[in-house]
Protein backbone atom coordinates (compact mmCIF):
# COMPACT_ATOMS: atom_id res chain seq x y z
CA UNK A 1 0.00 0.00 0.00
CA UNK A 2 1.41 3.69 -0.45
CA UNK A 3 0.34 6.55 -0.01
CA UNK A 4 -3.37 7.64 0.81
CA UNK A 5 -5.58 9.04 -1.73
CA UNK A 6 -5.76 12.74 0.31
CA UNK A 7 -2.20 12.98 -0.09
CA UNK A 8 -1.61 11.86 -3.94
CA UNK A 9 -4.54 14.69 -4.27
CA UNK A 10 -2.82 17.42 -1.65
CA UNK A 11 0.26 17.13 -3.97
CA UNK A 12 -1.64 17.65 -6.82
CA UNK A 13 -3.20 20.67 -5.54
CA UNK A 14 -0.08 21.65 -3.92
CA UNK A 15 1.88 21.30 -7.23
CA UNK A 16 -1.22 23.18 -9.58
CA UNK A 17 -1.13 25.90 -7.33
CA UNK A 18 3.01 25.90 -7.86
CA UNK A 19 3.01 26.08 -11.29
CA UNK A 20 -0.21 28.84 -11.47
CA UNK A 21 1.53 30.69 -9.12
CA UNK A 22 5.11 30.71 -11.07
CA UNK A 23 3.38 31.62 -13.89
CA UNK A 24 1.70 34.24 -12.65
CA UNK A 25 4.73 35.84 -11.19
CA UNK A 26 6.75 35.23 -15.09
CA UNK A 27 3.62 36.88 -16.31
CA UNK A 28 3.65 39.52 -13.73
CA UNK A 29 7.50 40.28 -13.49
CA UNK A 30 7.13 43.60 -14.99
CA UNK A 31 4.97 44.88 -13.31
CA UNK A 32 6.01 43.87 -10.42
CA UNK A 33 9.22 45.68 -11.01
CA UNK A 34 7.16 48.58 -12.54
CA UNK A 35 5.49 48.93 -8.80
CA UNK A 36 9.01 49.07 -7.12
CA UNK A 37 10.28 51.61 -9.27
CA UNK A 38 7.45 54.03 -8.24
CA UNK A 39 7.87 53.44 -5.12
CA UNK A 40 9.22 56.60 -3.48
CA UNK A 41 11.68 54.64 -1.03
CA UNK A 42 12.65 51.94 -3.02
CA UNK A 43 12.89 53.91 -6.63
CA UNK A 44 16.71 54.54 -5.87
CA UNK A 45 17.63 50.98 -5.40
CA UNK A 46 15.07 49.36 -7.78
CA UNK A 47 17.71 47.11 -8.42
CA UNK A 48 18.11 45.74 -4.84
CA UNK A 49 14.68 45.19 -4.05
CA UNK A 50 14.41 43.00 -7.04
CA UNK A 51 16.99 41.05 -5.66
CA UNK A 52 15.07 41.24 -2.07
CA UNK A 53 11.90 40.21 -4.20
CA UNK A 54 13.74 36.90 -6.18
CA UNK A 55 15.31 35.99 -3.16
CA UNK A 56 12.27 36.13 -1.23
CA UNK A 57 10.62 34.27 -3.88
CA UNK A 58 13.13 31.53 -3.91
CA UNK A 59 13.25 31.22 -0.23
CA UNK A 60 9.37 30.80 -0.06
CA UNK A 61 9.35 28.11 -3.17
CA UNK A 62 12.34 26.54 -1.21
CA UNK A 63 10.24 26.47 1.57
CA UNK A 64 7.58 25.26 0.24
CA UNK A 65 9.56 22.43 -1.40
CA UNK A 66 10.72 21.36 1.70
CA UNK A 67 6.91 21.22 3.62
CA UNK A 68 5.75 19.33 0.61
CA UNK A 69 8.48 16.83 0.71
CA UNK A 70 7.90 15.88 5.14
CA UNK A 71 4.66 16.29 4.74
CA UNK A 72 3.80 14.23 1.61
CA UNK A 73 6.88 11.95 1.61
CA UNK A 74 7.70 11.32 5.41
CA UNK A 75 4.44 11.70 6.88
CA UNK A 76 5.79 14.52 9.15
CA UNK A 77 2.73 16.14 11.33
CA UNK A 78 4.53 19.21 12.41
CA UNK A 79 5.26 19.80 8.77
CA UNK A 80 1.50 20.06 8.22
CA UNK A 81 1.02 22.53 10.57
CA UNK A 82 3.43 24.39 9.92
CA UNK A 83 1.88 24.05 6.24
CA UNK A 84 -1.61 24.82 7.07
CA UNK A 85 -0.48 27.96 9.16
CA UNK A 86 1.97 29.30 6.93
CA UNK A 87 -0.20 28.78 3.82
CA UNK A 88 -3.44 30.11 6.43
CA UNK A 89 -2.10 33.30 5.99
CA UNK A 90 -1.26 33.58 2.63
CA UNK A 91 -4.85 32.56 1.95
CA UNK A 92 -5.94 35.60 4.23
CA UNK A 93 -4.04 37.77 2.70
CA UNK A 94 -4.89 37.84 -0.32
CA UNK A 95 -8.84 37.81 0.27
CA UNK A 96 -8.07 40.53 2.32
CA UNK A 97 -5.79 42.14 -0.72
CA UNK A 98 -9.17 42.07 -3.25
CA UNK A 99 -10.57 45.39 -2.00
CA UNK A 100 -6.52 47.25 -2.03
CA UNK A 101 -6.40 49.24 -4.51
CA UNK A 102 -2.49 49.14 -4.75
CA UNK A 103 -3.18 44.99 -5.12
CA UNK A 104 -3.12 43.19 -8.82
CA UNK A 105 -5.87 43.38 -10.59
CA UNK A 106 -7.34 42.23 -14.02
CA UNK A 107 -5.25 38.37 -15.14
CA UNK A 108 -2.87 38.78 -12.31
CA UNK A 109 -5.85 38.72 -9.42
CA UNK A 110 -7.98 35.78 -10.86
CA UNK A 111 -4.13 34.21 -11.27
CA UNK A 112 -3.55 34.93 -7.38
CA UNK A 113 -7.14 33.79 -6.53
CA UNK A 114 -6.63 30.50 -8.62
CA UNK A 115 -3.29 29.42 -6.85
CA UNK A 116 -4.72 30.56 -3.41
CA UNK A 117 -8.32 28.30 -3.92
CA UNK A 118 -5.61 25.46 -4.71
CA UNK A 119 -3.89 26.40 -1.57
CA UNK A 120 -7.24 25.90 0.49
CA UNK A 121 -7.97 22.47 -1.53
CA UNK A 122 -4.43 20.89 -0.55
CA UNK A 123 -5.11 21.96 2.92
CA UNK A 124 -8.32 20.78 2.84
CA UNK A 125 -6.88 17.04 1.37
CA UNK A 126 -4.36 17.10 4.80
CA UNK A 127 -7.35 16.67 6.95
CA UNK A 128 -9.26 14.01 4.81
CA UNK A 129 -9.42 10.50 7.41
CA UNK A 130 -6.62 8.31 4.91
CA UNK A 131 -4.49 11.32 5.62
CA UNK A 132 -5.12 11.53 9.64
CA UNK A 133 -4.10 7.77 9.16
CA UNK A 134 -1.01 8.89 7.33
CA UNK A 135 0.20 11.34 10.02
CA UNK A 136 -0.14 9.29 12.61
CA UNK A 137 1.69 6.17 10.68
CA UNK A 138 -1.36 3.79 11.01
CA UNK A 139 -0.68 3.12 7.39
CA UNK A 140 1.89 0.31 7.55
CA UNK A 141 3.99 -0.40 4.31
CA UNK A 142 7.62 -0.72 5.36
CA UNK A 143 8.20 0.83 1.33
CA UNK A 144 5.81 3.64 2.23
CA UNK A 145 8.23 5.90 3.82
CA UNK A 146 11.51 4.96 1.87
């Protein structure tokens, strides 16, 4: 037996919601860099808050990467929650973001809204029963977890 059907779907989620949201920031890159320029603090060092925003960016995918891997690959509960509370936020955040006028709007919102619902779904697959069982290692294939 391997792994449950709630976490074969969270990664699936997890990974659509990945790939929306990377393409939404490739999509977005310009503008993104368009907002820091006008910016009245950060227009005279554009250049090193776009290397504050990749890094951060690559520090939150790396992140990420590494919660999906203990969570759907070694069955690690603290992972999870660290997952749901982290990702919690982000959720809140950007329903909260819909009414700011400085937010994305247009492609890049709906983009941002699409990744985010995906967020909620592979949360919601973490708390399914087959994936309580997972957590708490009632599932018992020696393979499983190697």
């Amino acid at each position: 037996m391997g792994r449950p059907l709630s976490i074969i779907n969270f990664e699936r989620s997890f990974w659509a919601s990945i790939l929306i949201g990377i393409g939404g920031m490739i999509l977005h890159w310009t503008t993104v860099v368009d907002l820091l320029k006008k910016d009245p603090i950060l227009s005279r060092s554009v250049d090193v808050a776009v290397i504050a925003v990749g890094l951060a960016l690559v520090f939150g995918f790396a992140l990420s990467l590494l919660l999906w891997y203990l969570i759907s690959r070694r069955a690690n509960n603290v992972a999870k929650w660290i997952y749901v509370v982290v990702m919690g936020f982000g959720v809140v955040s950007t329903l909260t973001s819909i009414n700011d006028p400085m937010s994305p709007k247009g492609f890049a919102l709906a983009i941002s809204l699409a990744s985010t619902a995906l967020t909620a779904v592979s949360i919601f697959f973490l708390f399914r029963p087959d994936a309580r069982a997972w957590f708490a290692r009632e599932i018992v294939d020696p393979k499983t977890f190697d």
